[in-house]
C-alpha atoms as a PDB file:
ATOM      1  CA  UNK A   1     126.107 179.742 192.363  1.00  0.00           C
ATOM      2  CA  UNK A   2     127.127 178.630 195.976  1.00  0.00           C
ATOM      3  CA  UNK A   3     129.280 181.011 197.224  1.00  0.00           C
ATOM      4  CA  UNK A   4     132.299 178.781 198.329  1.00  0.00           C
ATOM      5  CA  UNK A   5     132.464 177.629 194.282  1.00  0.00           C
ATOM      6  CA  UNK A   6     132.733 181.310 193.401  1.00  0.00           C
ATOM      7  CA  UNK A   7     135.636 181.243 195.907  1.00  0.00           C
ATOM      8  CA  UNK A   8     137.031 178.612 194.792  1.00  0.00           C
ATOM      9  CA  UNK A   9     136.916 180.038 190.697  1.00  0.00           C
ATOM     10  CA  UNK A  10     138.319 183.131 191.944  1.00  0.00           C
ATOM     11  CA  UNK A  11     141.269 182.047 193.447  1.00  0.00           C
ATOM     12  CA  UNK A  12     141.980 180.090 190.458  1.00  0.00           C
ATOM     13  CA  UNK A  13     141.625 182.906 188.333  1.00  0.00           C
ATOM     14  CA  UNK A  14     143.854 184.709 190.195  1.00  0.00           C
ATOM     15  CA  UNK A  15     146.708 182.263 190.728  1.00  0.00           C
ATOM     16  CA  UNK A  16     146.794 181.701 187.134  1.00  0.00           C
ATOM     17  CA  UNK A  17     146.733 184.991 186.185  1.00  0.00           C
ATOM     18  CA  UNK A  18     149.866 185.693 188.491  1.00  0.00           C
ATOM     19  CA  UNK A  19     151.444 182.218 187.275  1.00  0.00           C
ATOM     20  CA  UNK A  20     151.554 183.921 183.823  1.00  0.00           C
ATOM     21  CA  UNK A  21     152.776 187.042 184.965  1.00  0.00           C
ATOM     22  CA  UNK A  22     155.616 185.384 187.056  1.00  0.00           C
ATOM     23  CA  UNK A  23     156.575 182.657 183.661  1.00  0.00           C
ATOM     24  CA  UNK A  24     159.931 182.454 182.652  1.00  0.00           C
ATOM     25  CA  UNK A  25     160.637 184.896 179.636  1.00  0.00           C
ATOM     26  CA  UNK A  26     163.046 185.122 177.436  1.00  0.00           C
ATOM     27  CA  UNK A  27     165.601 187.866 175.015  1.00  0.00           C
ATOM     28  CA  UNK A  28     162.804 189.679 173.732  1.00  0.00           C
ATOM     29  CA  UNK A  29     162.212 192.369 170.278  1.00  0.00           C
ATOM     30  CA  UNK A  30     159.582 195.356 171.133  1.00  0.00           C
ATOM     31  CA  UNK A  31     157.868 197.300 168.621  1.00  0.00           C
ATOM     32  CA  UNK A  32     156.129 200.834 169.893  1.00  0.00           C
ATOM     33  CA  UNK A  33     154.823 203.146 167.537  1.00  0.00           C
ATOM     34  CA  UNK A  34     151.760 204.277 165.419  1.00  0.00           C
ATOM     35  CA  UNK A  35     149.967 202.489 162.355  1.00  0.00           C
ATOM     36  CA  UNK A  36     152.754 202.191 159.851  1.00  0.00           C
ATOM     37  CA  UNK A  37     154.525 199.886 162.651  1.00  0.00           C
ATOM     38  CA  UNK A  38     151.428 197.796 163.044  1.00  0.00           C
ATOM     39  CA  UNK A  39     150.411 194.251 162.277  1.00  0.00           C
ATOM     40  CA  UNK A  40     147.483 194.913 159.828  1.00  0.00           C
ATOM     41  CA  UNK A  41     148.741 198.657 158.487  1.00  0.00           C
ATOM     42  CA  UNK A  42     152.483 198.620 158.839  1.00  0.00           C
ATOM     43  CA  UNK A  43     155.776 196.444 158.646  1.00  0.00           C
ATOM     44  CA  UNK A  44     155.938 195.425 161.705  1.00  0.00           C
ATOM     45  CA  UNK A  45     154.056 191.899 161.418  1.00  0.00           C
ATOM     46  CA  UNK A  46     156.120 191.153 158.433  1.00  0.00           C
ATOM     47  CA  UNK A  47     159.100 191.742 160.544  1.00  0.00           C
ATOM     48  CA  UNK A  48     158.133 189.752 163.536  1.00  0.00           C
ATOM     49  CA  UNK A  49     157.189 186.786 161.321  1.00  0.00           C
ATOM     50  CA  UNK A  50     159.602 186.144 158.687  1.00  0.00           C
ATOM     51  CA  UNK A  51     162.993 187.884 160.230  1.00  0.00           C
ATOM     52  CA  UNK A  52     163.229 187.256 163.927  1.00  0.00           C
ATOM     53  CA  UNK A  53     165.140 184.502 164.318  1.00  0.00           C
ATOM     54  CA  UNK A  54     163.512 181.313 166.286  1.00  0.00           C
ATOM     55  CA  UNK A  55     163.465 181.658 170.509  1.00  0.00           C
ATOM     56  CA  UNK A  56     163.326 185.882 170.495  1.00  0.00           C
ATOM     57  CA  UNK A  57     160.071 187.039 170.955  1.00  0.00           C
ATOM     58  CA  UNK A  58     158.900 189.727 169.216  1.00  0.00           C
ATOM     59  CA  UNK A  59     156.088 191.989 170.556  1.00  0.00           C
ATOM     60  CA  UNK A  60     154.279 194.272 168.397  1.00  0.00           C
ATOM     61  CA  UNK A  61     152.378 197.091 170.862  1.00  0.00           C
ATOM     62  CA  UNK A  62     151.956 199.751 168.102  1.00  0.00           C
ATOM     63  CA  UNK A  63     148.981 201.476 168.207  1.00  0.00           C
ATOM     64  CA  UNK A  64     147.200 202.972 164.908  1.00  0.00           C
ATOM     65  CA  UNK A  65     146.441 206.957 165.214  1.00  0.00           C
ATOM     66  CA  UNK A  66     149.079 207.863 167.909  1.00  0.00           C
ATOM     67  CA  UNK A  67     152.279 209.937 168.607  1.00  0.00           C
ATOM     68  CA  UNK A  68     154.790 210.213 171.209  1.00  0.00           C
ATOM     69  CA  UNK A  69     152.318 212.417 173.504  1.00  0.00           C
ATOM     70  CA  UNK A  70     149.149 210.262 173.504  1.00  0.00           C
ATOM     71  CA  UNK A  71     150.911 207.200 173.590  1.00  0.00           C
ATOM     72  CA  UNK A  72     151.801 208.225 176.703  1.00  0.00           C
ATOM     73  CA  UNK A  73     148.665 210.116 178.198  1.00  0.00           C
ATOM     74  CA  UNK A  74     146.540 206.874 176.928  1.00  0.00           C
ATOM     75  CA  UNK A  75     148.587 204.604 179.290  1.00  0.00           C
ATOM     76  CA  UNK A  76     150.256 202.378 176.485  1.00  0.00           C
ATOM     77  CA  UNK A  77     153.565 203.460 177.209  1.00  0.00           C
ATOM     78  CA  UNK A  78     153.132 202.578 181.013  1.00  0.00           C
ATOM     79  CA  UNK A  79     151.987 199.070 180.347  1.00  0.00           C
ATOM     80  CA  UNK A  80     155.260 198.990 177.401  1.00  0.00           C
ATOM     81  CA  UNK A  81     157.610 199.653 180.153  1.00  0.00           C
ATOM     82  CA  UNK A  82     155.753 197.463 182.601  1.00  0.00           C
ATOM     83  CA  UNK A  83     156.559 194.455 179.847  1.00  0.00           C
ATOM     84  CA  UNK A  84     159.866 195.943 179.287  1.00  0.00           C
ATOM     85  CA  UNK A  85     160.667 195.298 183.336  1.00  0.00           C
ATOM     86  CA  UNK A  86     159.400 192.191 183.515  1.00  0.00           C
ATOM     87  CA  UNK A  87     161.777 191.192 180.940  1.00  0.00           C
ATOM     88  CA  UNK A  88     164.768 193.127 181.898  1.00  0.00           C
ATOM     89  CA  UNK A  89     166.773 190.267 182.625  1.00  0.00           C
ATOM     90  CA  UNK A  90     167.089 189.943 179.153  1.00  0.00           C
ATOM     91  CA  UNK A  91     167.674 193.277 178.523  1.00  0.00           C
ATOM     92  CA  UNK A  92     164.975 193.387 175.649  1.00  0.00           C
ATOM     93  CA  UNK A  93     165.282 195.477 172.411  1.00  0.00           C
ATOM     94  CA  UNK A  94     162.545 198.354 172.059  1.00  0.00           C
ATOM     95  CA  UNK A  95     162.395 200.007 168.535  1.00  0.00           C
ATOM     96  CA  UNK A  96     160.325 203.590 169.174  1.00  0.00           C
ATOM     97  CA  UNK A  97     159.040 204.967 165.657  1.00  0.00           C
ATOM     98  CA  UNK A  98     156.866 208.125 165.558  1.00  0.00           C
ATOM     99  CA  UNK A  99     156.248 211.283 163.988  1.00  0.00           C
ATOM    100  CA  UNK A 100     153.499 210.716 161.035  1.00  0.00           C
ATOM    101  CA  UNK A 101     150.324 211.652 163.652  1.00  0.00           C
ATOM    102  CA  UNK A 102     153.019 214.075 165.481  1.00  0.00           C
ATOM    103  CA  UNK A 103     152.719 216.206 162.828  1.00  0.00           C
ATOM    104  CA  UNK A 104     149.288 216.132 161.673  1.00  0.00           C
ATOM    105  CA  UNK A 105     147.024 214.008 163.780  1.00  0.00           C
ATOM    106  CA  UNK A 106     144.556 214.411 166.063  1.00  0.00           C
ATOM    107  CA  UNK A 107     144.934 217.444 168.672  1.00  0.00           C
ATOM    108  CA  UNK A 108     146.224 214.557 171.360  1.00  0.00           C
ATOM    109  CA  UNK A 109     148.758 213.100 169.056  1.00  0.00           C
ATOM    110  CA  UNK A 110     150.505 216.395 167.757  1.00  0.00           C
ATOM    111  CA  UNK A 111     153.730 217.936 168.788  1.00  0.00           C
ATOM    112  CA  UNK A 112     156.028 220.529 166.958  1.00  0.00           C
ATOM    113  CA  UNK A 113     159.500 219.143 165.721  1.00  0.00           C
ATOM    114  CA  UNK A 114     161.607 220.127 169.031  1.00  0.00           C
ATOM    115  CA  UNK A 115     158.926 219.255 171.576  1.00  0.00           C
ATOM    116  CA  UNK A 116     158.954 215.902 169.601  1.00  0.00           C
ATOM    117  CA  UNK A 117     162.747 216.044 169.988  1.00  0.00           C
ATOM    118  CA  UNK A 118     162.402 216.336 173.957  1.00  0.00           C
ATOM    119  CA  UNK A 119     159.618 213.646 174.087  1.00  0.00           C
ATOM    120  CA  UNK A 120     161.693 210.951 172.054  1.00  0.00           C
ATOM    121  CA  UNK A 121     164.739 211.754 174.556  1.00  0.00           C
ATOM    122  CA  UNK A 122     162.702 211.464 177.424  1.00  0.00           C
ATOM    123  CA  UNK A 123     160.972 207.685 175.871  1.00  0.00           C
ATOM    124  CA  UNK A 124     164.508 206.540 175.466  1.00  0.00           C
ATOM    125  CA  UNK A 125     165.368 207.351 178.795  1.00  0.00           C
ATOM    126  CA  UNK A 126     162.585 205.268 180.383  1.00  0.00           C
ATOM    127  CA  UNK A 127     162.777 202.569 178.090  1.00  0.00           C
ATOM    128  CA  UNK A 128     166.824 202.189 179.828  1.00  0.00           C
ATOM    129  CA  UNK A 129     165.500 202.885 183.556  1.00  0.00           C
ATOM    130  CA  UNK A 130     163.329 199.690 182.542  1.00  0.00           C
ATOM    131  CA  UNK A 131     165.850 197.566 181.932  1.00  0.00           C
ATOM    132  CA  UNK A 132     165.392 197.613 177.800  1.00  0.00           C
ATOM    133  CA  UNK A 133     167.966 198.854 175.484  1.00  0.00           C
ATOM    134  CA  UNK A 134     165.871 201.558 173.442  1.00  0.00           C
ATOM    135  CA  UNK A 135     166.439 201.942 169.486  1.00  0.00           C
ATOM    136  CA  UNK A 136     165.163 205.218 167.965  1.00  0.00           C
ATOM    137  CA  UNK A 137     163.472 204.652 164.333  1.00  0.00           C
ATOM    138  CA  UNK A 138     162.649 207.516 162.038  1.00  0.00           C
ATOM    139  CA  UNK A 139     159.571 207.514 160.622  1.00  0.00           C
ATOM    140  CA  UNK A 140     158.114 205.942 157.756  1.00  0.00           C
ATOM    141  CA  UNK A 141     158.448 208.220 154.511  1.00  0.00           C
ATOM    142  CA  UNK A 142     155.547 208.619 152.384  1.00  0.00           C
ATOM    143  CA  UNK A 143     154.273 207.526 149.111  1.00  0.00           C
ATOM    144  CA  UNK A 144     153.535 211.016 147.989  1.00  0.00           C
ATOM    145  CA  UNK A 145     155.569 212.358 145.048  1.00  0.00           C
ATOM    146  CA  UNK A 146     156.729 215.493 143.306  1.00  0.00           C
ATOM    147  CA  UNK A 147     158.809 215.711 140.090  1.00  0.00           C
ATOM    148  CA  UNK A 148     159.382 212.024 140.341  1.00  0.00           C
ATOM    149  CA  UNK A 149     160.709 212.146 144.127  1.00  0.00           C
ATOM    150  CA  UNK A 150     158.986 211.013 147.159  1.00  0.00           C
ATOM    151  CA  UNK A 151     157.815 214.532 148.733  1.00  0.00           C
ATOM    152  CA  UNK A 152     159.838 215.319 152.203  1.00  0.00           C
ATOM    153  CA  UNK A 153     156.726 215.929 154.297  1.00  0.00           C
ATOM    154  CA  UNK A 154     158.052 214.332 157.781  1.00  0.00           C
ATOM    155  CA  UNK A 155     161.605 215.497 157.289  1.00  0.00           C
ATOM    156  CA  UNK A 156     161.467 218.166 159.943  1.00  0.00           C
ATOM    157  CA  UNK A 157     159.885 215.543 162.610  1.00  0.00           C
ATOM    158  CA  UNK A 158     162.580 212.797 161.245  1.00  0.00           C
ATOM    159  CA  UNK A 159     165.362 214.847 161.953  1.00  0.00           C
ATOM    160  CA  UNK A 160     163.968 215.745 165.406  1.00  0.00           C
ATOM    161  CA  UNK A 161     164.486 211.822 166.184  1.00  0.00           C
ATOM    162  CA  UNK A 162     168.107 212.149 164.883  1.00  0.00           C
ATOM    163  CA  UNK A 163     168.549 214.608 167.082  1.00  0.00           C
ATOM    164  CA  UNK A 164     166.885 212.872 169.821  1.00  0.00           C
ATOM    165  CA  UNK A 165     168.754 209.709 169.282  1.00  0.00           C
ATOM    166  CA  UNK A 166     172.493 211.484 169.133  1.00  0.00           C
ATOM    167  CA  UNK A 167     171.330 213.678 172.327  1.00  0.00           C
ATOM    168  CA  UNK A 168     170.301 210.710 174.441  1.00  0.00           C
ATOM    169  CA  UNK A 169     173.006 208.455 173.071  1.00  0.00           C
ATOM    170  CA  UNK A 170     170.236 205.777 171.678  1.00  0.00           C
ATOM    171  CA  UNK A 171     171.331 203.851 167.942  1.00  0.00           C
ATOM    172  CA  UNK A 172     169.247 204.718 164.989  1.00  0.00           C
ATOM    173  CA  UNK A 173     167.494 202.987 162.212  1.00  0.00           C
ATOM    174  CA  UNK A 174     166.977 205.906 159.635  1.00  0.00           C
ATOM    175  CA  UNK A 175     163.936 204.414 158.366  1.00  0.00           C
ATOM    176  CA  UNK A 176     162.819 207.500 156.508  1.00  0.00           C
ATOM    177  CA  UNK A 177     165.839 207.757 154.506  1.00  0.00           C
ATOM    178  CA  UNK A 178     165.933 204.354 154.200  1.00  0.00           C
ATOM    179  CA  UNK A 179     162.109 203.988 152.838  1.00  0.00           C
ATOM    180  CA  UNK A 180     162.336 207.347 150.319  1.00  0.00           C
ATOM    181  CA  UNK A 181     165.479 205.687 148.601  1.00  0.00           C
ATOM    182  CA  UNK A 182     163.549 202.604 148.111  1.00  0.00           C
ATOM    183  CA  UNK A 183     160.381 204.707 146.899  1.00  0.00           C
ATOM    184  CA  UNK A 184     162.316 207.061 144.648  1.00  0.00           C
ATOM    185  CA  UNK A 185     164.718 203.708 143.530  1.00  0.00           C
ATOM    186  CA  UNK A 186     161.702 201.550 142.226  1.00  0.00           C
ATOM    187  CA  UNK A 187     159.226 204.522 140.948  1.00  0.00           C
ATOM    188  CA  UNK A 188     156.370 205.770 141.321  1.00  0.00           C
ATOM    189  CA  UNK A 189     154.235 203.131 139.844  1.00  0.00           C
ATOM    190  CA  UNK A 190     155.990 200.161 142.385  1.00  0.00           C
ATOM    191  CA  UNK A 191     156.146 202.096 145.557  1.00  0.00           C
ATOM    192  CA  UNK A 192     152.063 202.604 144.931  1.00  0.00           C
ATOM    193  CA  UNK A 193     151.777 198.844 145.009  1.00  0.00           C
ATOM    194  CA  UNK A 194     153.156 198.966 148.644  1.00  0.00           C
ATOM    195  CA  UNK A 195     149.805 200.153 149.816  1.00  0.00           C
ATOM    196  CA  UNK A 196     146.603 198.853 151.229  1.00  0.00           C
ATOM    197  CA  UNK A 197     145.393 196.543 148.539  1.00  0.00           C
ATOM    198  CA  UNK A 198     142.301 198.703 146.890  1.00  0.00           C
ATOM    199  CA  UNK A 199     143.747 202.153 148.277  1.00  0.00           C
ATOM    200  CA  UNK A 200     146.977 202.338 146.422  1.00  0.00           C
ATOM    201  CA  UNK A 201     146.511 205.793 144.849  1.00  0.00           C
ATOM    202  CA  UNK A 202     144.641 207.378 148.201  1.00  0.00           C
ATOM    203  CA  UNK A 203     146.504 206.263 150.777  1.00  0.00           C
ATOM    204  CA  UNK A 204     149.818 207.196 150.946  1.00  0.00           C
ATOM    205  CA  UNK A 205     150.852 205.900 154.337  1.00  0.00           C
ATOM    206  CA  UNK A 206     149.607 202.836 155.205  1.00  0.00           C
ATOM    207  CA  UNK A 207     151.164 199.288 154.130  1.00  0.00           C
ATOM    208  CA  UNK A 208     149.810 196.206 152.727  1.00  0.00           C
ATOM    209  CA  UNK A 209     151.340 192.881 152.303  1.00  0.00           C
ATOM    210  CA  UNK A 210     153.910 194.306 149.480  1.00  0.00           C
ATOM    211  CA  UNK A 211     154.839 196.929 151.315  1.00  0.00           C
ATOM    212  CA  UNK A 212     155.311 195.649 154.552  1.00  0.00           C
ATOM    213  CA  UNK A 213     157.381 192.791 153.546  1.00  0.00           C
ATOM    214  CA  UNK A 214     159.897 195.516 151.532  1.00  0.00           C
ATOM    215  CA  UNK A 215     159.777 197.767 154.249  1.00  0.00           C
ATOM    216  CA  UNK A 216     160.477 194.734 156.852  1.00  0.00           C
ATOM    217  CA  UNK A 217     163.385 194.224 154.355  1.00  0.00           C
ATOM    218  CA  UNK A 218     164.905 196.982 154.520  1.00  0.00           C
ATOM    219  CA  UNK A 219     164.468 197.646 158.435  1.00  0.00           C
ATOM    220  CA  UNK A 220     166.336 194.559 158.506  1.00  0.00           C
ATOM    221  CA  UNK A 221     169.520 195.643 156.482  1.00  0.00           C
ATOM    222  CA  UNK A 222     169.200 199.031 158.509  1.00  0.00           C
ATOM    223  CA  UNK A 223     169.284 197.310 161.599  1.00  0.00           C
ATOM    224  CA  UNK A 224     172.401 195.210 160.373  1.00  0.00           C
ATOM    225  CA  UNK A 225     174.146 198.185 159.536  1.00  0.00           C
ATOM    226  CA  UNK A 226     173.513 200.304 162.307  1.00  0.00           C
ATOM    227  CA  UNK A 227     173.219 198.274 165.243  1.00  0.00           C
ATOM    228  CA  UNK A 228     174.796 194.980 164.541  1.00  0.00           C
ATOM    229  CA  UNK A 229     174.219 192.971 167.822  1.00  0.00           C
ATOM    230  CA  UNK A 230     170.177 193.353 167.206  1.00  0.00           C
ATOM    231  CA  UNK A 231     171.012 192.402 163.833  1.00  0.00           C
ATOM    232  CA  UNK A 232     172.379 188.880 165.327  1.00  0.00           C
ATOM    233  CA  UNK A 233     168.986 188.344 166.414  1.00  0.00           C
ATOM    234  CA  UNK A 234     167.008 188.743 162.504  1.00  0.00           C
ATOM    235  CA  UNK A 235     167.360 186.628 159.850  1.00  0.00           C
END
């Protein structure tokens, strides 16, 4: 290929790829967090889709398998706040929910309770530097069950983010109180439906269509209740 045509596609290239990076955006929803906040495993398709309202975009940049640590050491927190500045005109809303590979995943992913505590403090404070107004989520309570209750396996690692949120001033969605009231209020038998479609009874974490549109639900009416000017933005 002649080399003044390679040039010439280069420079295209380019100036289209800083044209995008330099288009107008607009008020913006931000989703950061591990699987159960995903598109295919988690609410958080089911949330961008049927209850943002129209003109708010809604980003979902979970990422399946991580915690607060490796979501940082892995660079996807960088390129979140990156996004985050680009739209700080707008002043975009971030929604941070952790804790389920904090306390059991892989080596990279783990932290104890009050390192967790720190971490979530210290996310909140760079989501503000910025530009974005941070909102600290709890995380997603499991379908796991003893005596007819959903079991309180992440309760230590969901009261570090209370902590976290009241120490660095951020509102909170309680979504793990929020999600073992719904499991405990419908039963056993219902919040099992919730799961992946074929791994109802093995997988106690991850959502499927059922689930995520419930637990989209009720992120929505926590949302309303707890910070009402994002709630202006869901439907």
């Amino acid at each position: 290929m002649p080399l003044l045509l390679v040039a010439s596609i280069a420079a295209v290239l380019s100036a289209a790829a800083a044209a995008d990076t330099q288009r107008p955006v607009g008020p913006a929803i931000i989703l950061i967090g591990d699987s159960t906040m995903t598109r295919n495993a988690g609410w958080g398709g089911a949330f961008c889709d049927e209850h943002v309202v129209e003109g708010i975009d809604c980003l979902d940049l979970a990422v399946g398998g991580t915690g607060l640590r490796d979501f940082r050491s892995k660079g996807y927190l960088a390129s979140t706040l990156a996004e985050i500045s680009r739209r700080s005109a707008h002043r975009p809303w971030v929604l941070v929910q952790f804790g389920i590979n904090d306390s059991r995943g892989r080596t990279e992913a783990r932290s104890d309770p009050q390192t967790f505590a720190i971490e979530m403090a210290q996310y909140v404070a760079e989501i503000r530097a910025a530009g974005g107004y941070p909102v600290v989520v709890t995380t997603l309570a499991e379908r796991r069950f003893r005596m007819g209750h959903h079991a309180d396996l992440l309760e230590p690692w969901a009261r570090s983010a209370r902590v976290a949120a009241v120490t660095a001033g951020a509102p909170l969605v309680d979504l793990y109180q929020i999600s073992g009231n719904l499991f405990d209020r419908v039963g056993i038998a219902k919040a099992l439906t919730f799961g992946t479609p074929g791994l109802e009874t093995k997988d106690g974490i991850h959502l499927g269509p059922n689930g995520a549109r419930e637990i989209a639900s009720t992120m929505v009416e926590g949302i309303r209740m707890s910070v009402p000017k994002l709630g202006l933005l869901l439907r």
